[in-house]
PDB file of N, CA and C in Angstrom:
ATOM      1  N   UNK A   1      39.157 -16.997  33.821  1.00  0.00           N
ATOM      2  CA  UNK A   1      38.436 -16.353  32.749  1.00  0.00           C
ATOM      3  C   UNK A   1      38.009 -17.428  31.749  1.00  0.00           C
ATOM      4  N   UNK A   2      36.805 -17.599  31.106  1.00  0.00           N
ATOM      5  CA  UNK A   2      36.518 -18.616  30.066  1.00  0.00           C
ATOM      6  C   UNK A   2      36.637 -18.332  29.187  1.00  0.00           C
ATOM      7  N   UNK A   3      36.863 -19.439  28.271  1.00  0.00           N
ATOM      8  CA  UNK A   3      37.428 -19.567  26.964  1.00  0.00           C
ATOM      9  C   UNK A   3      36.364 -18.760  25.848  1.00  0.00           C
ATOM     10  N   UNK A   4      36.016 -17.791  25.186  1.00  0.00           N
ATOM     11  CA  UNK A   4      34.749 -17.608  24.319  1.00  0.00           C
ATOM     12  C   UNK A   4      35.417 -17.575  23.064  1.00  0.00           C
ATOM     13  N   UNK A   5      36.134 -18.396  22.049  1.00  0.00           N
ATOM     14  CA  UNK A   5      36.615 -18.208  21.316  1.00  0.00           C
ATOM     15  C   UNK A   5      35.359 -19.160  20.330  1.00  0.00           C
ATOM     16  N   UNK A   6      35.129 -19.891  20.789  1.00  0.00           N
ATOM     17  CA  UNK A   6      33.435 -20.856  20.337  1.00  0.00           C
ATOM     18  C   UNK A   6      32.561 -19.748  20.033  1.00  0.00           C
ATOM     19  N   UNK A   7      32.106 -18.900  21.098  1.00  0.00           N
ATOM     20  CA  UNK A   7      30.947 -17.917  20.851  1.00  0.00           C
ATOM     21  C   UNK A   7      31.579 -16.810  19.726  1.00  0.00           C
ATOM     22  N   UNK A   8      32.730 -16.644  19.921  1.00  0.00           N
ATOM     23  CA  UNK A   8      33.203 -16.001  18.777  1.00  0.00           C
ATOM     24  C   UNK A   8      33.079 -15.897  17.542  1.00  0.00           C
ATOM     25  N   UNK A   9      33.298 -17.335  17.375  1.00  0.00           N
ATOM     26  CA  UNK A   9      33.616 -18.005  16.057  1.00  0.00           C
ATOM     27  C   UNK A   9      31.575 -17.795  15.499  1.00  0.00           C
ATOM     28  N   UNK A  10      30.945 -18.660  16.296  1.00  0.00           N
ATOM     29  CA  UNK A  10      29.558 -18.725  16.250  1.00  0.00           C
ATOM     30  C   UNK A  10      29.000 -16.900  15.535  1.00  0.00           C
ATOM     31  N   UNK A  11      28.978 -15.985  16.470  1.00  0.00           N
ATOM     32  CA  UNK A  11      28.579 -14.918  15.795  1.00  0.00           C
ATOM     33  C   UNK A  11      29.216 -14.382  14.972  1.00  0.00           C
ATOM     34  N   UNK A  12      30.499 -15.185  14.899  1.00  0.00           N
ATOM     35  CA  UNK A  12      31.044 -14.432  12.803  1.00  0.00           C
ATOM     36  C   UNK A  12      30.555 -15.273  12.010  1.00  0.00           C
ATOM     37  N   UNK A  13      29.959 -16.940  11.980  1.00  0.00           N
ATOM     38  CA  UNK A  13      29.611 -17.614  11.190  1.00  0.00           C
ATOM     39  C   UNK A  13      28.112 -17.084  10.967  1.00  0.00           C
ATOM     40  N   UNK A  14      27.439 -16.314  11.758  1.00  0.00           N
ATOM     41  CA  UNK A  14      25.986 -15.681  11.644  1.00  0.00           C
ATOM     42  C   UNK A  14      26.219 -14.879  10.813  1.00  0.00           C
ATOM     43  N   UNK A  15      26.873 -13.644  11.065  1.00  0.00           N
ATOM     44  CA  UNK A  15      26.779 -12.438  11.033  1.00  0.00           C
ATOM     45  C   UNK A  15      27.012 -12.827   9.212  1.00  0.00           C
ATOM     46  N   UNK A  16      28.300 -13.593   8.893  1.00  0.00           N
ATOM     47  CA  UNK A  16      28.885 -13.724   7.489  1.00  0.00           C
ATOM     48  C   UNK A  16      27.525 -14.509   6.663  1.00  0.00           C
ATOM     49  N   UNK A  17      26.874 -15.516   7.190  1.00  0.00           N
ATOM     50  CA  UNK A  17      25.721 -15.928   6.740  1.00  0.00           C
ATOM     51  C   UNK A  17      24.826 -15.210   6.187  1.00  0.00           C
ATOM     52  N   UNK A  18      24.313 -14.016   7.201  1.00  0.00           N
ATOM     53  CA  UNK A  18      23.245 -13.156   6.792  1.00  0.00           C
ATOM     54  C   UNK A  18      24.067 -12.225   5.648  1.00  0.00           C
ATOM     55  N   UNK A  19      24.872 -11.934   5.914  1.00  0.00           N
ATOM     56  CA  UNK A  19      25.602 -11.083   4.577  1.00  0.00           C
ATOM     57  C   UNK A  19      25.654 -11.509   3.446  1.00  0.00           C
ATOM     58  N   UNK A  20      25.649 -12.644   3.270  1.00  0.00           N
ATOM     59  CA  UNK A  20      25.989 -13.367   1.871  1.00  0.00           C
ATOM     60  C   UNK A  20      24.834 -13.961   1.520  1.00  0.00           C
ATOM     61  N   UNK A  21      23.783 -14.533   2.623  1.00  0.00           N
ATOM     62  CA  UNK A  21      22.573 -14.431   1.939  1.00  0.00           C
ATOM     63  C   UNK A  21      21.561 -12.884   2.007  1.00  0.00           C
ATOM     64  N   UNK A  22      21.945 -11.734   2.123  1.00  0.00           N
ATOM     65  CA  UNK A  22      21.138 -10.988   1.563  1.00  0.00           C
ATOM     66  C   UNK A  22      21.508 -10.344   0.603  1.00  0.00           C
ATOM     67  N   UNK A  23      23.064 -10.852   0.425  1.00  0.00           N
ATOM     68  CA  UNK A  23      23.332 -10.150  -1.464  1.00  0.00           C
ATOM     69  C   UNK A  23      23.042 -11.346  -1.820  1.00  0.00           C
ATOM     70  N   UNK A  24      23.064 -12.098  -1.972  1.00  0.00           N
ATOM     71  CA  UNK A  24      22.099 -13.359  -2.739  1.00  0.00           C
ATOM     72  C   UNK A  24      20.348 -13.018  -3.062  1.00  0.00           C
ATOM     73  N   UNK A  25      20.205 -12.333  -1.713  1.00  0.00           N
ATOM     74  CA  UNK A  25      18.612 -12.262  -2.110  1.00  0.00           C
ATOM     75  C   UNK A  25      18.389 -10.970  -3.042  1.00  0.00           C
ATOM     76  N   UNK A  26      19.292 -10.484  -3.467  1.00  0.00           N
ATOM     77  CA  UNK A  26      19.170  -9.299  -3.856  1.00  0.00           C
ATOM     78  C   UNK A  26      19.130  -9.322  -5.409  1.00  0.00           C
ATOM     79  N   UNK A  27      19.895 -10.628  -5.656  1.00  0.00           N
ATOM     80  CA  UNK A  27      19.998 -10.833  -7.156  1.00  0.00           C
ATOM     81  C   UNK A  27      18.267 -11.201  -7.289  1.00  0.00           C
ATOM     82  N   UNK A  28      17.224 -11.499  -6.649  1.00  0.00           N
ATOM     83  CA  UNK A  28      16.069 -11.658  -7.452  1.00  0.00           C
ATOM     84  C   UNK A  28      14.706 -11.079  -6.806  1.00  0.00           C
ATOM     85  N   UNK A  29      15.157 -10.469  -5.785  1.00  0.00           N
ATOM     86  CA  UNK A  29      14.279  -9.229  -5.078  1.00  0.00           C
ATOM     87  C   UNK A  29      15.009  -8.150  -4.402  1.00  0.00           C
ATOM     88  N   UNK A  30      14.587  -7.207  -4.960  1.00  0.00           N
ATOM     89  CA  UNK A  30      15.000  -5.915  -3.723  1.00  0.00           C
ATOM     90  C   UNK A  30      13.762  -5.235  -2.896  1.00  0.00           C
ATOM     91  N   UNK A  31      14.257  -5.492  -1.820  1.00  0.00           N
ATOM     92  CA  UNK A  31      13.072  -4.855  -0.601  1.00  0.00           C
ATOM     93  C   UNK A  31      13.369  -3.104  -0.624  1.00  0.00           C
ATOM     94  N   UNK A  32      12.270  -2.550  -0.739  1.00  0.00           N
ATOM     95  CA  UNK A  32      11.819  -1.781  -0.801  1.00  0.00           C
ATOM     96  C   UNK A  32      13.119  -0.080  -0.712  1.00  0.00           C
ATOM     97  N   UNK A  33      13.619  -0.875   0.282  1.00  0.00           N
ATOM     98  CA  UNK A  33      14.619   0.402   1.502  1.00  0.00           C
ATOM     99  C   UNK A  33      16.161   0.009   1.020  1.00  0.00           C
ATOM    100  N   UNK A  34      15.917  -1.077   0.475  1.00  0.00           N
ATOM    101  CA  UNK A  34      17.285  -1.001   0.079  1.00  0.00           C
ATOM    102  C   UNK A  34      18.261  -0.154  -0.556  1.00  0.00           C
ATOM    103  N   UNK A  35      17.615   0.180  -1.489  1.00  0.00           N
ATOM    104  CA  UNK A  35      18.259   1.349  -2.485  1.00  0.00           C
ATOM    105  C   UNK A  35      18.347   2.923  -1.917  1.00  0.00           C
ATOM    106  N   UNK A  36      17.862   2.979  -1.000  1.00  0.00           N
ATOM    107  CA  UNK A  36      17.853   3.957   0.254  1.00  0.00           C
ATOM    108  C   UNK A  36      19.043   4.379   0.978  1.00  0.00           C
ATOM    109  N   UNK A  37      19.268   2.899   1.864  1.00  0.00           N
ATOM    110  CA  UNK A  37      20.400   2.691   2.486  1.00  0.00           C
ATOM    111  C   UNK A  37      21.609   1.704   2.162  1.00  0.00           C
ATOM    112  N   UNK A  38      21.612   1.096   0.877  1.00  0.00           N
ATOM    113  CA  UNK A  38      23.104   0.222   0.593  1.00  0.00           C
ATOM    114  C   UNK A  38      22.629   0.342  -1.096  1.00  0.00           C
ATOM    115  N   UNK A  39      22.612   1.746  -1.229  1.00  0.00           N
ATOM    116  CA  UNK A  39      22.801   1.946  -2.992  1.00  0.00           C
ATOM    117  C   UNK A  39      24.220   1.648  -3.601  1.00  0.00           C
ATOM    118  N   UNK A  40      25.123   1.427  -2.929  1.00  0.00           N
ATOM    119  CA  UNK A  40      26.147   0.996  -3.652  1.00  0.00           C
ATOM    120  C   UNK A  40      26.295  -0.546  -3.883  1.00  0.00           C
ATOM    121  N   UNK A  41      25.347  -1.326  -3.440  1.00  0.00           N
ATOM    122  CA  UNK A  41      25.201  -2.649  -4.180  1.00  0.00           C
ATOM    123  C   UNK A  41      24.405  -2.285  -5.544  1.00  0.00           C
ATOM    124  N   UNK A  42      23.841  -1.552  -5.839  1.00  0.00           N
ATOM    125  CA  UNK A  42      23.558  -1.393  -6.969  1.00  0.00           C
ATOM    126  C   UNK A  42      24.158  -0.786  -8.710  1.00  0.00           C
ATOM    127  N   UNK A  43      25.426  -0.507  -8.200  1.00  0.00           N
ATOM    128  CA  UNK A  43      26.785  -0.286  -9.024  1.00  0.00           C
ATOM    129  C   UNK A  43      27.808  -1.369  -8.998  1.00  0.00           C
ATOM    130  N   UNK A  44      28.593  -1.625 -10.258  1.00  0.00           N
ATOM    131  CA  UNK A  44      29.346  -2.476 -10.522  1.00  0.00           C
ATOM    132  C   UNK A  44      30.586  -1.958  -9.577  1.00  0.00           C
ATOM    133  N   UNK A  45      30.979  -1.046  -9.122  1.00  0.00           N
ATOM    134  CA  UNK A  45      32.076  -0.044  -8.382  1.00  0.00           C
ATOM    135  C   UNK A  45      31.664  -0.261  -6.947  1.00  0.00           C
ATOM    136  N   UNK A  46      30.522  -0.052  -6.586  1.00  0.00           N
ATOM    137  CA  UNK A  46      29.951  -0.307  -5.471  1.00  0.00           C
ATOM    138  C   UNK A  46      30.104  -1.307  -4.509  1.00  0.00           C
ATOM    139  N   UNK A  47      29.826  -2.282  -5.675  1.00  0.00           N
ATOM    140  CA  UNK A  47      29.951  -4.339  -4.992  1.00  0.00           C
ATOM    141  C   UNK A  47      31.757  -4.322  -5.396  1.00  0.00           C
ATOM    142  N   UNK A  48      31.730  -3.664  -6.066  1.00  0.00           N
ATOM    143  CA  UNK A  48      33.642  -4.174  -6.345  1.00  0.00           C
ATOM    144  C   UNK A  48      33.716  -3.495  -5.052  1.00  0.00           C
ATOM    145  N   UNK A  49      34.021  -2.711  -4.358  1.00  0.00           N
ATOM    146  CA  UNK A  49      34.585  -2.007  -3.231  1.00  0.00           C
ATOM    147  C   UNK A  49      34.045  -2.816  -2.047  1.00  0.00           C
ATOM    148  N   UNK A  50      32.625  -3.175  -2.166  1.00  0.00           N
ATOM    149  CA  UNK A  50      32.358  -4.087  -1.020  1.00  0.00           C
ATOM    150  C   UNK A  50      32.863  -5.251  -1.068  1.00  0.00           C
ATOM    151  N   UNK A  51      33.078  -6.164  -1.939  1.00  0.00           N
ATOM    152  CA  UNK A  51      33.704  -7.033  -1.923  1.00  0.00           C
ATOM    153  C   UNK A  51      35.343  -7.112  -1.693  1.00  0.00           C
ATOM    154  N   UNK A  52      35.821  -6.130  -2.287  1.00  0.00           N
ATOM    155  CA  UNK A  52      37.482  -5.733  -2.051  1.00  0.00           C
ATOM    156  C   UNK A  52      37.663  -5.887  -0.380  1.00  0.00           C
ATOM    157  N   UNK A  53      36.617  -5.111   0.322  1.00  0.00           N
ATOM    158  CA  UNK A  53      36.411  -4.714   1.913  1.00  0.00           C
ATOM    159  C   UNK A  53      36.152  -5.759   2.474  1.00  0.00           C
ATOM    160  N   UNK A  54      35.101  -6.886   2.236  1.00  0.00           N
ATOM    161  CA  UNK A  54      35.006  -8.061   2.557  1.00  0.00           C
ATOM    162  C   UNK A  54      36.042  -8.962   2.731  1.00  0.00           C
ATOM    163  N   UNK A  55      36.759  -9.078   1.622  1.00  0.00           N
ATOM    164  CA  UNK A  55      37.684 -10.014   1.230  1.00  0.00           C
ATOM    165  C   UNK A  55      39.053 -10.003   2.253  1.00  0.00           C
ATOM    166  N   UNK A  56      39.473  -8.490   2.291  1.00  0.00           N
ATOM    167  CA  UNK A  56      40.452  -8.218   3.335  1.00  0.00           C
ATOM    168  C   UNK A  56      40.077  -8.302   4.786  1.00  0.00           C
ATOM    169  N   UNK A  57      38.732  -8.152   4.901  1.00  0.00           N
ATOM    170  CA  UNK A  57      38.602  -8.276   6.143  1.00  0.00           C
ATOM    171  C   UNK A  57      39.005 -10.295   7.045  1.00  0.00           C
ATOM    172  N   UNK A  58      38.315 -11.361   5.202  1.00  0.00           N
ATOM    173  CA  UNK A  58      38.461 -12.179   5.662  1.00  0.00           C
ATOM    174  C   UNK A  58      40.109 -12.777   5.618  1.00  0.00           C
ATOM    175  N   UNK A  59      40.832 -12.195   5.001  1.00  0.00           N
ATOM    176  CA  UNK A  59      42.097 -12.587   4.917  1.00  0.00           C
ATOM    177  C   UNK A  59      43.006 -12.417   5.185  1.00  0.00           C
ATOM    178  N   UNK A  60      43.266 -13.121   6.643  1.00  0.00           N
ATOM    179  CA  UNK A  60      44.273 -13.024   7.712  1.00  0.00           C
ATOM    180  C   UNK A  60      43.871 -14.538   8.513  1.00  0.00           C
ATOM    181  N   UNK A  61      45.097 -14.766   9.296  1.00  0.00           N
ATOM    182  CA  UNK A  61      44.407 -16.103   9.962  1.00  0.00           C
ATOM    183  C   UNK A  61      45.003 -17.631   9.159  1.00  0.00           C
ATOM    184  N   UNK A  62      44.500 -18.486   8.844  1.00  0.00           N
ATOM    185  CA  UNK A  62      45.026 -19.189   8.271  1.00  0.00           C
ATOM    186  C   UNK A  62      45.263 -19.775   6.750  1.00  0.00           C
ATOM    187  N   UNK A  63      45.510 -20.352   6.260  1.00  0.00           N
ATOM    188  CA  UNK A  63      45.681 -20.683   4.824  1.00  0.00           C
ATOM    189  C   UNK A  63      44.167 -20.770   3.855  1.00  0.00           C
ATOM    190  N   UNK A  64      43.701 -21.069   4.549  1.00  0.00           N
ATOM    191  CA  UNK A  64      41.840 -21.592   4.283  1.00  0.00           C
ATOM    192  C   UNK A  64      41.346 -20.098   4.357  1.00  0.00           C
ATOM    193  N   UNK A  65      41.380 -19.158   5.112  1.00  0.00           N
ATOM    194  CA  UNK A  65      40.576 -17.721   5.427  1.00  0.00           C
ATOM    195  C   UNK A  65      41.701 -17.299   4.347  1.00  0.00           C
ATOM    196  N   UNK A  66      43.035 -17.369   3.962  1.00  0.00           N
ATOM    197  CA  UNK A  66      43.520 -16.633   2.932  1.00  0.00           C
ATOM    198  C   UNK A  66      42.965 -16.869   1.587  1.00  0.00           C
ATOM    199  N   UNK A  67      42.869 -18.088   1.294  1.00  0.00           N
ATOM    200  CA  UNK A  67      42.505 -18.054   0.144  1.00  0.00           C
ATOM    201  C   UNK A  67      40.909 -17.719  -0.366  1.00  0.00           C
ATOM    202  N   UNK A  68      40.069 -18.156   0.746  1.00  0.00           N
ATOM    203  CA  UNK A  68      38.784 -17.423   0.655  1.00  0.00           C
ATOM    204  C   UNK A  68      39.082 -16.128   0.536  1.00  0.00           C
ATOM    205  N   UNK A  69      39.675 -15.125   0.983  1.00  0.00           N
ATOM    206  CA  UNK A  69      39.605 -13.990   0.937  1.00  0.00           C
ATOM    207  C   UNK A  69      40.473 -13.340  -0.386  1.00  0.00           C
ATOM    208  N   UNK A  70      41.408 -14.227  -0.706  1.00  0.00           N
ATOM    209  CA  UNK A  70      42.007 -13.693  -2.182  1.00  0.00           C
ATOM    210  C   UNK A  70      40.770 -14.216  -3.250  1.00  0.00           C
ATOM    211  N   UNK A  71      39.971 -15.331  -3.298  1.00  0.00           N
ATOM    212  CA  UNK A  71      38.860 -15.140  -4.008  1.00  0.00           C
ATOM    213  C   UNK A  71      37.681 -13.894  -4.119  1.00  0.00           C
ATOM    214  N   UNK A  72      37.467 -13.997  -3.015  1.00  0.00           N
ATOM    215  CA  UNK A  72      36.191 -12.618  -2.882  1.00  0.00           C
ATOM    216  C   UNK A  72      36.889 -11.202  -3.305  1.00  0.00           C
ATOM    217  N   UNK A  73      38.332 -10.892  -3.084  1.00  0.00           N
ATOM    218  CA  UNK A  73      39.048 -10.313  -3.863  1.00  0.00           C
ATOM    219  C   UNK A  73      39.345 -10.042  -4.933  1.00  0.00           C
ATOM    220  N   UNK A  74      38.948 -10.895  -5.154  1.00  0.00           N
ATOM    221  CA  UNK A  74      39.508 -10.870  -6.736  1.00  0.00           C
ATOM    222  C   UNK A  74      38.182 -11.153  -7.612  1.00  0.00           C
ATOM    223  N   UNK A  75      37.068 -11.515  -6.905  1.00  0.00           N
ATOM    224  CA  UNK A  75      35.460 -11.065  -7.950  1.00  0.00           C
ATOM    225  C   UNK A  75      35.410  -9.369  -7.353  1.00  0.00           C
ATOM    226  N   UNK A  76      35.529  -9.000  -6.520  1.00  0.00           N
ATOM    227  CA  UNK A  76      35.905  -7.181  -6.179  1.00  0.00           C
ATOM    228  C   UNK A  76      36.485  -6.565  -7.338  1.00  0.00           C
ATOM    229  N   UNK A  77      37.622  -6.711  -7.811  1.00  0.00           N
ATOM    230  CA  UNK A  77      38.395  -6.346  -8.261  1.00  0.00           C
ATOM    231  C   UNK A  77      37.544  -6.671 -10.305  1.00  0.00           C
ATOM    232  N   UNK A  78      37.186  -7.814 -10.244  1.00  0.00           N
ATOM    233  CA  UNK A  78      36.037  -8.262 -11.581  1.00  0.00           C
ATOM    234  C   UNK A  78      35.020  -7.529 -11.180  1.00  0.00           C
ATOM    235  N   UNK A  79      34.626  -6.715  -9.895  1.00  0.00           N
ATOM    236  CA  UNK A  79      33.212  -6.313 -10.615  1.00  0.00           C
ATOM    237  C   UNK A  79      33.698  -4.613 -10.513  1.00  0.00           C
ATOM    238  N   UNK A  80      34.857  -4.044  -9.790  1.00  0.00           N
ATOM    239  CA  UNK A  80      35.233  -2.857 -10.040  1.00  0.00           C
ATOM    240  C   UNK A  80      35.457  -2.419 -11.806  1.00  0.00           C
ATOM    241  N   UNK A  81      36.243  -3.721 -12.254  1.00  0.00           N
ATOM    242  CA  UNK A  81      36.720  -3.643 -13.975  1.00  0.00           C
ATOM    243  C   UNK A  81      35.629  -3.131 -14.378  1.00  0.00           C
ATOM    244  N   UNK A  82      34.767  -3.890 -14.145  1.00  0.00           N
ATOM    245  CA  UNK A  82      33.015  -3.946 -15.266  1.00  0.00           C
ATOM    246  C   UNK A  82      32.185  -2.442 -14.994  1.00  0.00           C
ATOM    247  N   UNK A  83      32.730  -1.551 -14.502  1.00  0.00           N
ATOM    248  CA  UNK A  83      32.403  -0.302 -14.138  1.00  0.00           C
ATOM    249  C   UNK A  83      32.571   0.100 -15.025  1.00  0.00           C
ATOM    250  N   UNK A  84      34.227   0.064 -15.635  1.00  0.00           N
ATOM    251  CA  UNK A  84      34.828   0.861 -16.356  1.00  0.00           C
ATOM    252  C   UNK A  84      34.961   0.107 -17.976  1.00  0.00           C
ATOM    253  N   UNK A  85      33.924  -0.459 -18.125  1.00  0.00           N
ATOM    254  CA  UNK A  85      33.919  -1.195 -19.866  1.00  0.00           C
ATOM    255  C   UNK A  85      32.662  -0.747 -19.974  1.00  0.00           C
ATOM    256  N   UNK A  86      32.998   0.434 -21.139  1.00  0.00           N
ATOM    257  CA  UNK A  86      31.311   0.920 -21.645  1.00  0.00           C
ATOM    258  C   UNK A  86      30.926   0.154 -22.192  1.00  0.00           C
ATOM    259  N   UNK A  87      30.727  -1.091 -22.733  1.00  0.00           N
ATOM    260  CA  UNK A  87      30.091  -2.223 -23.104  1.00  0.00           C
ATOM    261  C   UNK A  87      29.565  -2.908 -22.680  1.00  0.00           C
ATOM    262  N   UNK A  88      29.635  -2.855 -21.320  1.00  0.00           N
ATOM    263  CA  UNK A  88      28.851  -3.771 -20.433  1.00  0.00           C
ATOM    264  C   UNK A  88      27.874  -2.859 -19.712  1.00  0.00           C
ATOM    265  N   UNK A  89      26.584  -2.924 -20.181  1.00  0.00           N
ATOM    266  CA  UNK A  89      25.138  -2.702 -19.375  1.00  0.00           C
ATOM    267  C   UNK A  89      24.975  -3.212 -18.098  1.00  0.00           C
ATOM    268  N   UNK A  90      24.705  -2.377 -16.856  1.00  0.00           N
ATOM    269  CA  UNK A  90      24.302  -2.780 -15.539  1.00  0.00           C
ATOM    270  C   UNK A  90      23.097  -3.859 -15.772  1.00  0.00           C
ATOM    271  N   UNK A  91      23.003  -5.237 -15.249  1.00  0.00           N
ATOM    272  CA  UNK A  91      21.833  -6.561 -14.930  1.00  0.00           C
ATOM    273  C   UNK A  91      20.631  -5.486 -14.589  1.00  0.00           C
ATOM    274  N   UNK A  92      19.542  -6.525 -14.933  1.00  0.00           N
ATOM    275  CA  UNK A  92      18.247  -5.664 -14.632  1.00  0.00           C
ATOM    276  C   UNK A  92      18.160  -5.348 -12.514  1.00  0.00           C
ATOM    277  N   UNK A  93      18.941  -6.176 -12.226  1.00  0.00           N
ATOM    278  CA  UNK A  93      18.610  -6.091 -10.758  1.00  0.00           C
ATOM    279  C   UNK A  93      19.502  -4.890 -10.535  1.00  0.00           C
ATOM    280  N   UNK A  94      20.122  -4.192 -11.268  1.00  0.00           N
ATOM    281  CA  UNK A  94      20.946  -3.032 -10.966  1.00  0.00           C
ATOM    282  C   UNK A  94      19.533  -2.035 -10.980  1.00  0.00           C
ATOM    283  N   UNK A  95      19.075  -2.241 -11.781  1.00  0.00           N
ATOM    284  CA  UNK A  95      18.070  -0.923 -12.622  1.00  0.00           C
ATOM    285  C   UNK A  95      17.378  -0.805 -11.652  1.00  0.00           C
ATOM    286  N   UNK A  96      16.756   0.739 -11.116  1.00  0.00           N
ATOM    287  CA  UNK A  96      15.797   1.068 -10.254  1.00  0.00           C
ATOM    288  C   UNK A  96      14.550   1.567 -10.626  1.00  0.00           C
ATOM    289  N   UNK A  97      14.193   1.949 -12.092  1.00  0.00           N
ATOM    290  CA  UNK A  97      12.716   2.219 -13.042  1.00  0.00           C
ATOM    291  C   UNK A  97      11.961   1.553 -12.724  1.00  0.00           C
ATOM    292  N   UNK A  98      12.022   0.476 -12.254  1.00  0.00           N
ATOM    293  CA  UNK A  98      10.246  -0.085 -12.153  1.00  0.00           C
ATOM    294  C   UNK A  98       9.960  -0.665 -10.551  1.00  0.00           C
ATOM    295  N   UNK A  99      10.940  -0.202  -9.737  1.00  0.00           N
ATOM    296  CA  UNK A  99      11.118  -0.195  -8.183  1.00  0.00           C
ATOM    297  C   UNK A  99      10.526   1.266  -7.620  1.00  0.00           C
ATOM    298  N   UNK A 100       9.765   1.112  -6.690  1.00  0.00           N
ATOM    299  CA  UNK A 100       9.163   2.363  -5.814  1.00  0.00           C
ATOM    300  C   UNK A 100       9.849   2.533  -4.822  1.00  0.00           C
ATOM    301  N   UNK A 101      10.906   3.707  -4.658  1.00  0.00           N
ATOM    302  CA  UNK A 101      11.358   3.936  -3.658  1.00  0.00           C
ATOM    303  C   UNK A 101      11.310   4.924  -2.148  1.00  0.00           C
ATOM    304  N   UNK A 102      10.173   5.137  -2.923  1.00  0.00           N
ATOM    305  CA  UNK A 102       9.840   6.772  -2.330  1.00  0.00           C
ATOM    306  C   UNK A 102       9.495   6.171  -0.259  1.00  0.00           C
ATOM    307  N   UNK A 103       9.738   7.435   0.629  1.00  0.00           N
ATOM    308  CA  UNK A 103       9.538   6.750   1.903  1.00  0.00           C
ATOM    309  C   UNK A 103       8.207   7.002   2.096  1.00  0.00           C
ATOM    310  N   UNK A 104       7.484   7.626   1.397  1.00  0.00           N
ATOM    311  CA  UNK A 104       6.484   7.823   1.925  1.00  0.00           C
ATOM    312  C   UNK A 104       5.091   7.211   0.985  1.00  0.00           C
ATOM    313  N   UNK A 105       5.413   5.682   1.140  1.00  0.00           N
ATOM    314  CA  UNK A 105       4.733   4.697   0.590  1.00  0.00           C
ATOM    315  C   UNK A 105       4.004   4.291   1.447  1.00  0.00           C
ATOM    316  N   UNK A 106       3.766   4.758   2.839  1.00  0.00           N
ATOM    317  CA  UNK A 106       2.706   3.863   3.604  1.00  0.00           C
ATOM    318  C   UNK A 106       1.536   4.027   3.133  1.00  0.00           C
ATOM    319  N   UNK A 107       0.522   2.687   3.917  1.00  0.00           N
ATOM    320  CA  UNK A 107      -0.353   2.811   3.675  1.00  0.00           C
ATOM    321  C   UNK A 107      -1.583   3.563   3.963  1.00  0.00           C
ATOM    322  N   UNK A 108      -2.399   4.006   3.318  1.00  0.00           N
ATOM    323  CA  UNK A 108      -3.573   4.484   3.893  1.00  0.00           C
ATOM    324  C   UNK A 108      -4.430   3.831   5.133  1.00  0.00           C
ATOM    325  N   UNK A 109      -4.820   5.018   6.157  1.00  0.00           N
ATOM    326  CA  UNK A 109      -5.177   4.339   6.974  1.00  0.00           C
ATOM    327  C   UNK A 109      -6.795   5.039   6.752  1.00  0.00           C
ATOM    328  N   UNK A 110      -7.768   4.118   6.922  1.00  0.00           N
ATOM    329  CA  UNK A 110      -9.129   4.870   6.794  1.00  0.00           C
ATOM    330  C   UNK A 110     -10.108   4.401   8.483  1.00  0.00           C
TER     331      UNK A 110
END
């Protein structure tokens, strides 16, 4: 039987890539559908829970995946807090007022 612990490794280093760069891209564009289907990046409770979920998922394994994962944990846990402090206003990239979400934005066809 061959070893695929390489190909393994390879499609979690993808898969974690695209994840972390599309909440990255999110801080300065949101595509269209997003708020559709992953509206809970758009709450401070939302990304705290995804990140809480993230974090445990990465932390198991060795000393290096633990402590990455008690970090991402623990901004989870900082952005769950910020839910619950009425003083703190959701970032404009939270806000959905000047985003079109509607599905039935296609275009005209003539």
């Amino acid at each position: 039987m061959a070893d695929l612990s390489g190909v393994f490794k390879i499609v979690n280093l993808t898969v974690a890539g695209f994840s972390s760069t599309s909440i990255a891209f999110l801080e300065f564009r949101i595509p269209p559908l997003t708020h559709q289907y992953a509206s809970f990046l758009f709450s401070f409770l939302g990304r705290g829970i995804f990140y809480l979920l993230i974090g445990s998922l990465i932390a198991h394994g060795n000393a290096i995946r633990i402590i990455f994962g008690v970090l991402v944990g623990i901004v989870g846990i900082a952005f769950t807090a910020l839910e619950f402090i009425p003083s703190i206003s959701p970032p404009e990239n939270f806000r959905t007022e000047g985003h079109v979400l509607a599905d039935d934005d296609e275009e005209d066809i003539i």
